[in-house]
Protein backbone atom coordinates (compact mmCIF):
# COMPACT_ATOMS: atom_id res chain seq x y z
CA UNK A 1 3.31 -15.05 18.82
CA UNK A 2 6.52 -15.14 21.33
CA UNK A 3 5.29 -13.28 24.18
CA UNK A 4 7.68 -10.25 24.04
CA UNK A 5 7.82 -9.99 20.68
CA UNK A 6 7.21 -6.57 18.58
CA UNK A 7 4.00 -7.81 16.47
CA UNK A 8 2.64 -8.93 19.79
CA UNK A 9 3.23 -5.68 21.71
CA UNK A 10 2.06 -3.97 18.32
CA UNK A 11 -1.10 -6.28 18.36
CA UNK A 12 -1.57 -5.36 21.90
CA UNK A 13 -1.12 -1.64 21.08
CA UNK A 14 -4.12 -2.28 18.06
CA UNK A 15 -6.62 -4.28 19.83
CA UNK A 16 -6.44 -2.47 23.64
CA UNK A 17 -6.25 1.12 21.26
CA UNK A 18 -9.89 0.46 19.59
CA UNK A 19 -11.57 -0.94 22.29
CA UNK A 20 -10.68 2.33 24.74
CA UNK A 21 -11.70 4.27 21.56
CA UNK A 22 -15.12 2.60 21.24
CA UNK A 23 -15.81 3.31 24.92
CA UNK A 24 -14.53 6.64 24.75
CA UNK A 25 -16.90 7.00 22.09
CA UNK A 26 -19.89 6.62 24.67
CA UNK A 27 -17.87 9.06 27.02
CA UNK A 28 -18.81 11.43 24.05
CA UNK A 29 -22.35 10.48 24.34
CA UNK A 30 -22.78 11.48 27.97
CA UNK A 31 -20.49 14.89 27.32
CA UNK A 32 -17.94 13.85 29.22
CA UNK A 33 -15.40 16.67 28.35
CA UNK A 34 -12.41 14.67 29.40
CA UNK A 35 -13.22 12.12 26.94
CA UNK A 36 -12.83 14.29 24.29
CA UNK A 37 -9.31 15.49 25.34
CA UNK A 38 -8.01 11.98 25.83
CA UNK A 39 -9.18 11.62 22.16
CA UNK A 40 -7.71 14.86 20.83
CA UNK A 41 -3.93 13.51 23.01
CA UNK A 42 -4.15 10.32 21.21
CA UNK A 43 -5.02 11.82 18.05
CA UNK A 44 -1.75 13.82 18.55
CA UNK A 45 0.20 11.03 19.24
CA UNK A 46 -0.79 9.06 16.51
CA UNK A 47 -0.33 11.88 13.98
CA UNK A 48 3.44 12.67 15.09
CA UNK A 49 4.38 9.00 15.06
CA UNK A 50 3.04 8.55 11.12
CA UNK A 51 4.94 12.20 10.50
CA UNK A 52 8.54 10.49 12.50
CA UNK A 53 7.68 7.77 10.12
CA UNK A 54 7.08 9.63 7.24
CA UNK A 55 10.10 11.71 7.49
CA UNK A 56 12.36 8.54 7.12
CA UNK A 57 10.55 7.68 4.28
CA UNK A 58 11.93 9.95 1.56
CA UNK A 59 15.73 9.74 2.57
CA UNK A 60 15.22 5.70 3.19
CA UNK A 61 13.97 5.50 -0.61
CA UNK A 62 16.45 7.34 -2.29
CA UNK A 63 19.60 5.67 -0.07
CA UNK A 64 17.84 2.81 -0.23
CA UNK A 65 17.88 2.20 -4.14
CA UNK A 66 20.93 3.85 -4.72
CA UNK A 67 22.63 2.13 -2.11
CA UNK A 68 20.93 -1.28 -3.71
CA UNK A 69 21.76 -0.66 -7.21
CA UNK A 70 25.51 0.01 -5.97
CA UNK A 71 25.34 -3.64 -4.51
CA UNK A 72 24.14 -5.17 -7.72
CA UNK A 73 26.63 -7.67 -9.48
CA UNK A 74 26.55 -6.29 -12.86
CA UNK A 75 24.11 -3.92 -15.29
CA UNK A 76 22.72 -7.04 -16.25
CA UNK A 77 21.57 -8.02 -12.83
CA UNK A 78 19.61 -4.37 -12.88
CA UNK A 79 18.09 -5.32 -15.85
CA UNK A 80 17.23 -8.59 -14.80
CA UNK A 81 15.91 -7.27 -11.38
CA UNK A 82 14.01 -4.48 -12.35
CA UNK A 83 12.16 -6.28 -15.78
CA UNK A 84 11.09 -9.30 -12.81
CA UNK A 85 10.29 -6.87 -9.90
CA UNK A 86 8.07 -4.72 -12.65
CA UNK A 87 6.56 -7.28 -14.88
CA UNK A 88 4.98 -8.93 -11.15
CA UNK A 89 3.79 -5.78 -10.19
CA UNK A 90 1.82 -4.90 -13.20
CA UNK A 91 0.64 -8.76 -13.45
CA UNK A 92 -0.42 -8.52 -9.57
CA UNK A 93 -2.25 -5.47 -9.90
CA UNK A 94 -3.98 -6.44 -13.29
CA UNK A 95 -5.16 -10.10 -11.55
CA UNK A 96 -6.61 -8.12 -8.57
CA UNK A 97 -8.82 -6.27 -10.82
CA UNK A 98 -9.72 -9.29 -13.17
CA UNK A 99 -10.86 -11.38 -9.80
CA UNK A 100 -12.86 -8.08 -8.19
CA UNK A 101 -14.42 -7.52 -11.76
CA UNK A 102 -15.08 -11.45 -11.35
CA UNK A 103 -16.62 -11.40 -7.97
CA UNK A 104 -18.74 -7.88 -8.01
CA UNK A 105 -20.44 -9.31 -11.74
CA UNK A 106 -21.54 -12.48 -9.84
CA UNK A 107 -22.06 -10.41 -6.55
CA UNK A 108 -23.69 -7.13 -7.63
CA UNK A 109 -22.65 -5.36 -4.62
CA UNK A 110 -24.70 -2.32 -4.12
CA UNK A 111 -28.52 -3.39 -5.54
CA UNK A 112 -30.98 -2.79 -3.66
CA UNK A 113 -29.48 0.30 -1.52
CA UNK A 114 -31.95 3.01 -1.01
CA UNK A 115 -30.13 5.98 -2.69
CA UNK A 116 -31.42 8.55 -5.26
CA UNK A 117 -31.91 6.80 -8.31
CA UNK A 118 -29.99 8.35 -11.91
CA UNK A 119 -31.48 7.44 -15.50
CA UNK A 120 -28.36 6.58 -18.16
CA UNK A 121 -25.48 4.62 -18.12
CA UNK A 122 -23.42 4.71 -15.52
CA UNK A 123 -20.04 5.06 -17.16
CA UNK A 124 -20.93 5.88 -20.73
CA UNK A 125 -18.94 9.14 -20.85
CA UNK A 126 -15.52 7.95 -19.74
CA UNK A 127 -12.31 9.13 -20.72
CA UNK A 128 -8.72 8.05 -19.90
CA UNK A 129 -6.51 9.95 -17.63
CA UNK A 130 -3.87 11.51 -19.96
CA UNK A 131 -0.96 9.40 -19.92
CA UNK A 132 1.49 11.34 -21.77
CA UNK A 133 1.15 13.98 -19.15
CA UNK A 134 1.10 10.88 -16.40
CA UNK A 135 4.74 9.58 -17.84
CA UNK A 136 6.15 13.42 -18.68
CA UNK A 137 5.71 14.28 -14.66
CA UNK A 138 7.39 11.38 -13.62
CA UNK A 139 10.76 13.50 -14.13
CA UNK A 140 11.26 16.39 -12.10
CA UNK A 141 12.04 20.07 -12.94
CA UNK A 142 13.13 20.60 -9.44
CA UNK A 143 14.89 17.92 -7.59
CA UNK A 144 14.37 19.77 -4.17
CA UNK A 145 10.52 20.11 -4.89
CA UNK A 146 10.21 16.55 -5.99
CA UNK A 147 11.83 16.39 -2.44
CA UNK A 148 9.69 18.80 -0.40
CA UNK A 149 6.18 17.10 -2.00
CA UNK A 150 7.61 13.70 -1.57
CA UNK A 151 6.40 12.77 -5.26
CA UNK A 152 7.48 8.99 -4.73
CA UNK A 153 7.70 8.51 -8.66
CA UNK A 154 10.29 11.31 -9.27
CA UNK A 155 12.47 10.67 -6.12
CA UNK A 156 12.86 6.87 -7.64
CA UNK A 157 13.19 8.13 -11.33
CA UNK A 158 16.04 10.12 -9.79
CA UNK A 159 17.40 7.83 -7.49
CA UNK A 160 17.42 4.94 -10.73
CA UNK A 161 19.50 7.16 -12.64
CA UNK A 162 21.37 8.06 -10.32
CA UNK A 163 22.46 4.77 -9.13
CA UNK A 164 22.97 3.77 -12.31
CA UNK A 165 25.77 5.64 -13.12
CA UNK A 166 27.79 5.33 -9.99
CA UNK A 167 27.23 1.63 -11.19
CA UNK A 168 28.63 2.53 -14.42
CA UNK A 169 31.60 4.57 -13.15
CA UNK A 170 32.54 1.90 -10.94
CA UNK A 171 35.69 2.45 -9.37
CA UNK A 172 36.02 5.79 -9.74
CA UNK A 173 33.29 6.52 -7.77
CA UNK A 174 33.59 3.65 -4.89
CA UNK A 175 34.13 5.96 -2.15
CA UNK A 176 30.30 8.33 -2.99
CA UNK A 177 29.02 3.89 -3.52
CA UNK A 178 30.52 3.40 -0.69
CA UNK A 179 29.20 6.25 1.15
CA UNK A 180 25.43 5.53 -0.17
CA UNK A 181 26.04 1.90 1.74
CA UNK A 182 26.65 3.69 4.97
CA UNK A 183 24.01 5.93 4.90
CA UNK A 184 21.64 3.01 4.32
CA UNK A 185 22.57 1.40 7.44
CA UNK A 186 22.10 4.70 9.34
CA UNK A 187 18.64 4.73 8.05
CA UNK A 188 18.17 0.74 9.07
CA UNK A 189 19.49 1.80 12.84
CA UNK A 190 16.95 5.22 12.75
CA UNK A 191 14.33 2.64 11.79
CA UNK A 192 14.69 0.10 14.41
CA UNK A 193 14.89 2.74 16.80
CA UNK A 194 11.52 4.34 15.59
CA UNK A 195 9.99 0.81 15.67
CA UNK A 196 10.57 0.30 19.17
CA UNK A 197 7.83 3.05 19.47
CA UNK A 198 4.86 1.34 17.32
CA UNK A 199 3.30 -0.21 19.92
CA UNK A 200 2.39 3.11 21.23
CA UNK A 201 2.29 4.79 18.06
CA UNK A 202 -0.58 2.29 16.61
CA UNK A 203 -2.65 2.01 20.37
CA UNK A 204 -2.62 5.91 20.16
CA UNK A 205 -4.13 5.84 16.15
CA UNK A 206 -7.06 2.96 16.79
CA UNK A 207 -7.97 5.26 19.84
CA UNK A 208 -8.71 7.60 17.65
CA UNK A 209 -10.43 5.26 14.84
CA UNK A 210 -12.45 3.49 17.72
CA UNK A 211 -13.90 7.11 19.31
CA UNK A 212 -14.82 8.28 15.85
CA UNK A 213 -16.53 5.15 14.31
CA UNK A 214 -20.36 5.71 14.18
CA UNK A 215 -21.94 2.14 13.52
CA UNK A 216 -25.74 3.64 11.74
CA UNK A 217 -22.75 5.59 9.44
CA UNK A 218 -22.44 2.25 7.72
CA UNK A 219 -25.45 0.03 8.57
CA UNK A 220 -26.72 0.15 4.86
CA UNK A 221 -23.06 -0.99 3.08
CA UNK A 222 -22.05 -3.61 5.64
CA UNK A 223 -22.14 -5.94 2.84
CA UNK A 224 -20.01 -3.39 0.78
CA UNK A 225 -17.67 -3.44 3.16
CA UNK A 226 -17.63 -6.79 4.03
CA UNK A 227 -17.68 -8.29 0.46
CA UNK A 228 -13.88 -6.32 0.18
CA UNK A 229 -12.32 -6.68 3.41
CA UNK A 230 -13.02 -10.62 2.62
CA UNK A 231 -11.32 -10.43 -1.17
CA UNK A 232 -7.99 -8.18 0.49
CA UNK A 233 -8.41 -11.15 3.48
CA UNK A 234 -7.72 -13.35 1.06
CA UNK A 235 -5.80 -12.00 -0.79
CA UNK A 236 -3.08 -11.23 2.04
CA UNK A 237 -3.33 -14.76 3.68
CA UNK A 238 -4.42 -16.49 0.86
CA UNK A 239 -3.13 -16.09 -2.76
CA UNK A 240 0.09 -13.81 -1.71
CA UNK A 241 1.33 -17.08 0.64
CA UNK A 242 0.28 -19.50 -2.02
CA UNK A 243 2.65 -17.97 -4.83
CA UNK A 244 5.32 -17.47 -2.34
CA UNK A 245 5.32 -21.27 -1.54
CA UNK A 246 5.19 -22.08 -5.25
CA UNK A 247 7.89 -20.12 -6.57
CA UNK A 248 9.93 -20.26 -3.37
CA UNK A 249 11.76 -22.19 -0.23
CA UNK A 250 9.64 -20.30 2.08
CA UNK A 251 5.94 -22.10 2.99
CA UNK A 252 2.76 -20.22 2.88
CA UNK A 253 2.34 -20.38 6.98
CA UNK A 254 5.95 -19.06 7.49
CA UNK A 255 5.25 -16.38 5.31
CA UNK A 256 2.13 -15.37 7.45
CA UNK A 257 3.66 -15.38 10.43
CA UNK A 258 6.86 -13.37 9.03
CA UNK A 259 4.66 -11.07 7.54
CA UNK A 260 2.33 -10.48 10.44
CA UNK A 261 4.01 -7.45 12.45
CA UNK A 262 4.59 -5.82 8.44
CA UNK A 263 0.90 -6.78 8.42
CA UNK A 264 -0.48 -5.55 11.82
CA UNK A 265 1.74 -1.96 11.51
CA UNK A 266 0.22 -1.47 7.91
CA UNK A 267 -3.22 -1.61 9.01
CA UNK A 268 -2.79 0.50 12.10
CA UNK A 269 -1.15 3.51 9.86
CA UNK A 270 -2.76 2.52 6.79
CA UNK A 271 -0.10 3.72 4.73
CA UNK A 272 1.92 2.00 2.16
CA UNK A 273 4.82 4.88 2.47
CA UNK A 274 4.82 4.65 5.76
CA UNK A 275 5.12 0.88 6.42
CA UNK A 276 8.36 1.19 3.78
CA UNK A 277 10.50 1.16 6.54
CA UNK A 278 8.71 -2.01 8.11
CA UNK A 279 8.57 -3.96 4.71
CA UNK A 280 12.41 -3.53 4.63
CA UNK A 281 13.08 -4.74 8.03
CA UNK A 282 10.68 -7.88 7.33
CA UNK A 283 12.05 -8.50 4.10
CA UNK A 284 16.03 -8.57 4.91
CA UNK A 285 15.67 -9.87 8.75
CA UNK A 286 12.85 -12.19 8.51
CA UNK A 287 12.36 -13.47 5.02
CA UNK A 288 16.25 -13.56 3.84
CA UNK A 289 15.80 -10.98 1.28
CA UNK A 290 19.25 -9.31 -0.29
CA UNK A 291 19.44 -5.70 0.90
CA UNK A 292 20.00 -4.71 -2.80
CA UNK A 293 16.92 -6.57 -4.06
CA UNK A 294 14.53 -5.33 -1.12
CA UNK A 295 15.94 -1.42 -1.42
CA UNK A 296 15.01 -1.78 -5.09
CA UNK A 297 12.09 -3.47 -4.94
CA UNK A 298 9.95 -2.30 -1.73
CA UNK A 299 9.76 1.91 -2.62
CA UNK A 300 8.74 0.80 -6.48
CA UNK A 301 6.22 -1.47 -4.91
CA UNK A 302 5.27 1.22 -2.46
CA UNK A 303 4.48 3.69 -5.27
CA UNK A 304 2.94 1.26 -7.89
CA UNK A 305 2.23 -2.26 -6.86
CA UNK A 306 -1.42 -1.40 -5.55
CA UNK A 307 -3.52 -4.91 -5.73
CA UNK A 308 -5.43 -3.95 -2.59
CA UNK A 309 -6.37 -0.43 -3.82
CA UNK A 310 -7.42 -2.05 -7.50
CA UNK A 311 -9.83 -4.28 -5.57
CA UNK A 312 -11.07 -1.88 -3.42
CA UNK A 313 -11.95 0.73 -6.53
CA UNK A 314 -13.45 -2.07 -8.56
CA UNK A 315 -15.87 -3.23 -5.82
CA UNK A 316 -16.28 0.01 -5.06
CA UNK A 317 -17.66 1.42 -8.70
CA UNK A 318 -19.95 -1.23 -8.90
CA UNK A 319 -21.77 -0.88 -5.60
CA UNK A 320 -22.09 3.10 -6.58
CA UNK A 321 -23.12 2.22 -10.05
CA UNK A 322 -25.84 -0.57 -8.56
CA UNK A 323 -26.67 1.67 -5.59
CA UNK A 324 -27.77 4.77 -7.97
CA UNK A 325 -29.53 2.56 -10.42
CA UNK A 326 -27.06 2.67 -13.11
CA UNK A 327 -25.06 -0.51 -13.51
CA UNK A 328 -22.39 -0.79 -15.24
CA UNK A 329 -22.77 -2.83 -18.67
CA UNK A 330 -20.95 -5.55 -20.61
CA UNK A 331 -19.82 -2.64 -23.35
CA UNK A 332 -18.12 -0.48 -20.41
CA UNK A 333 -16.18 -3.26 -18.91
CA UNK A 334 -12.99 -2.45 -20.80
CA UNK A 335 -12.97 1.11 -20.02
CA UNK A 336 -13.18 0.27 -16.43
CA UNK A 337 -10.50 -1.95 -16.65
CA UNK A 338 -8.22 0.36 -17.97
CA UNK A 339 -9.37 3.27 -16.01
CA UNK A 340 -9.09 1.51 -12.68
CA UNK A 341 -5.39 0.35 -13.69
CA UNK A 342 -4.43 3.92 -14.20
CA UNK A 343 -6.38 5.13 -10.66
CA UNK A 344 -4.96 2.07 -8.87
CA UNK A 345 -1.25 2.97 -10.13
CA UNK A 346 -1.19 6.30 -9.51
CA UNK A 347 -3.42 5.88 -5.91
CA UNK A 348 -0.89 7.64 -3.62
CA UNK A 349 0.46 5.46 -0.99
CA UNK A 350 -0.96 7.77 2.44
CA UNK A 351 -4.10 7.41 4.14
CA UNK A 352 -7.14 7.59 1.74
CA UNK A 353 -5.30 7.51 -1.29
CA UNK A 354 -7.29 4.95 -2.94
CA UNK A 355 -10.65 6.90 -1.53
CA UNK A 356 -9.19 9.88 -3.61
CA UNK A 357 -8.63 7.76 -6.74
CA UNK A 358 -12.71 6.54 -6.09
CA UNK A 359 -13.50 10.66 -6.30
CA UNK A 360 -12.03 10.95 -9.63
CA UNK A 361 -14.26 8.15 -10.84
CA UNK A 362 -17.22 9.08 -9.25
CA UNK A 363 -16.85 12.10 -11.28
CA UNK A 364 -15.99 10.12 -14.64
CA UNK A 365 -18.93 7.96 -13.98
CA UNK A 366 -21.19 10.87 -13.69
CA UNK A 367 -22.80 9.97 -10.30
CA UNK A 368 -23.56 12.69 -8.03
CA UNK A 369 -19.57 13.36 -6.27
CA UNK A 370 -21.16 14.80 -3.15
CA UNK A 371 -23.42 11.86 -1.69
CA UNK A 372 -21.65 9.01 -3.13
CA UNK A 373 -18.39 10.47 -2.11
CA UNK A 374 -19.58 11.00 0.97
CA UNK A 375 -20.89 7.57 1.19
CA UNK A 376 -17.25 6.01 0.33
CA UNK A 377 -15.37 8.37 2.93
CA UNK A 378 -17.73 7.36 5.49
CA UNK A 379 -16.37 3.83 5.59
CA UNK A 380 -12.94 4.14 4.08
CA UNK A 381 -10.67 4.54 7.47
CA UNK A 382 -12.32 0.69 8.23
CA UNK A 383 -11.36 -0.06 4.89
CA UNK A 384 -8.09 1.54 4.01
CA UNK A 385 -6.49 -0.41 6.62
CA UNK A 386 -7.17 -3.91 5.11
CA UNK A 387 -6.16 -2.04 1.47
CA UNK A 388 -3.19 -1.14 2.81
CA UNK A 389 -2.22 -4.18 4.19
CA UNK A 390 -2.73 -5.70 1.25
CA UNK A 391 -0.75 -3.84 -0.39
CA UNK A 392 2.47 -4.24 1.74
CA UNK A 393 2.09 -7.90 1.92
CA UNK A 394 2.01 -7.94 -2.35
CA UNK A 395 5.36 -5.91 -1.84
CA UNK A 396 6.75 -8.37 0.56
CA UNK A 397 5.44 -11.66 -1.86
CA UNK A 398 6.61 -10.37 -4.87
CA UNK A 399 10.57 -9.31 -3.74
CA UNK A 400 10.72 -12.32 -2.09
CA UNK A 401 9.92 -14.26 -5.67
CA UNK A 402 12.19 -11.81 -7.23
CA UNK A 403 15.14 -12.28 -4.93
CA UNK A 404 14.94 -15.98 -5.02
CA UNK A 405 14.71 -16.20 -8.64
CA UNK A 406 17.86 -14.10 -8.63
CA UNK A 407 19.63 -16.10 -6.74
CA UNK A 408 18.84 -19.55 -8.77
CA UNK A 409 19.84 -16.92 -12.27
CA UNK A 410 23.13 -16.09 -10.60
CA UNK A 411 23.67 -19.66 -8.93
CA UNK A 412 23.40 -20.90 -12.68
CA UNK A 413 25.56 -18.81 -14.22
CA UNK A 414 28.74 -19.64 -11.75
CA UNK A 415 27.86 -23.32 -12.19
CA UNK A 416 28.54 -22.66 -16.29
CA UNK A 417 31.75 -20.38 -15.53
């Protein structure tokens, strides 16, 4: 990495932040009181650098699709964009589960543990989410509440339609277009200005992590843990490079090292929200991405391309069905399928989102919510931040394939005119 370069002051920020955090960790140990104050400053730190973050994020998604929609050639071109940017989404998320289904039936993460054995079937009694309701709450009843909660699905539902008919008015409506345009490079600038912070932002977050960690916590599931950080490993410098080099100009090892500061930032904050800004800035300044495709593309993916949290809730309802002596049979697989789909879609994109998601099966499954919750929170802040960086490198793959693609569709059709 170039010596002065933002991933290698954010690396710096990441490495040097968890190793003061581990030896503050001892300071706690010995009662040293000011230990526990540098902790608590950090902590403080941390938390109102994800919050400046996080209050971009909302106004950067609406402007941001609006503003790209505005840009798009024709209502075709929407069409074309969204069906491509969608359809890769669903198919990434769905092969993530099919390959963690894959590896945890060969695997059997979880047998063996020592924890309170349960007679029965593990997930004999499970029931779908309702979708209807899932679908119906995707529009708002109030705009400004959708606003206040930052419920990613309505704010893009709203932001769709409402780019799509200042597209439709055209002309009559170029000066609000042009207007959304602006306001999208005022959120670009407010970005890179926040950015120029992350270095201390992330070295003041893994201080925390590292002074909090307690290693006997998660002695028993190392090879839980380890058997998922190695599938989102590969998955992230692996498969997502592979089908970038396939299906585009750029090679697998530029896209690694393009993607590595998106990469680093995303597993300091492990957010997916928060690293939208980041994803945007790697995908039109480093990877050559159209500003219309990426502001359409990276808050969808934000909200619904989860391939890092469907991996991590597959692995992680075996190992909890193995560990309490009820494994999951052949009969059941299709209702975990479907049920981690649903979890893995609607897994909010903050910290511990897809931890949440893992509560609501625990329940479904009908293993006791308070241990093996308890078990899964334990080790999830070590393992949210590979999840989410996962997930923000799936974002970054799959508008790059869509904007390339794009551009070879609209290439084509001026060669016919």
């Amino acid at each position: 990495m170039p010596k002065n370069s933002l991933s290698t002051r954010i690396f710096i920020g990441l490495f040097a932040g968890l190793v003061l955090g581990v030896l503050l960790r001892g300071g706690f140990a010995d009662g040293a009181a000011w230990a526990d104050s540098l902790v608590t400053l950090a902590a403080t730190i941390g938390s109102m650098f994800v919050n400046l973050i996080m209050l971009l994020v909302v106004p950067l998604v609406f402007v941001s699709i609006i503003s790209g929609m505005t840009e798009l050639p024709d209502s075709k071109a929407f069409g074309r964009l969204g069906g491509k940017t969608f359809g890769l989404y669903i198919a990434n998320t769905l092969v993530a589960i099919s390959v963690a289904l894959i590896v945890a039936l060969l695997l059997q993460p979880g047998v063996g543990a020592q924890l309170p054995q349960l007679a029965g079937s593990a997930i004999s009694n499970t029931e779908l989410p309702n979708i209807a309701a899932l679908i119906s709450d995707i529009i708002p009843r109030n705009p400004f509440q959708a606003f206040a909660d930052g419920n990613m699905l309505q704010i893009i539902f709203m932001a769709l339609l409402f780019g799509f008919i200042l597209k439709q008015l055209g002309k009559q409506v170029e000066g609000v277009a042009a207007g959304f345009r602006k306001a999208n490079l005022i959120m670009m600038a407010l970005i890179s200005m926040v950015m120029r912070g992350a270095p201390i932002g992330v070295f003041a977050l893994m201080v925390k992590l590292g002074a909090t960690l307690d290693a006997s916590t998660f002695t028993s599931v190392i090879g839980y843990i380890a058997l998922i950080v190695g599938l989102l490993c590969l998955w992230m410098l692996v498969v997502y490079p592979t089908f970038v080099s396939l299906f585009t100009d750029i090679s697998a090892a530029e896209f690694r090292t393009k993607t590595r500061e998106q990469m680093l930032f995303a597993f300091s904050c492990a957010s997916s929200n928060a690293s939208i800004p980041v994803t945007m800035r790697t995908l039109t300044e480093k990877l050559g991405v159209s500003k219309a495709t990426a502001g359409f593309g990276v808050p969808l993916g934000a909200t619904m391309n989860m391939g890092g949290v469907s991996i991590y809730i597959t692995i992680a309802a075996f190992f909890l069905a193995n560990a309490y002596g009820a494994p999951i049979t052949t009969e059941q697989l299709p209702a975990l399928i479907a049920f981690v789909f649903l979890l893995s879609v609607g897994a909010g994109g903050v910290p511990g989102g897809g931890a949440v998601m893992i509560g609501v099966l625990i329940h479904q499954m009908g293993l006791p919510v308070e241990t093996a919750f308890a078990l899964i929170i334990a080790v999830d802040r070590i393992i949210d931040m590979f999840v989410t960086a996962a997930n923000v490198v799936g974002d970054a793959a799959v508008v790059t394939m869509v904007d390339r693609s794009e551009r070879e569709q609209q290439s084509s059709l001026v060669t016919e005119n």
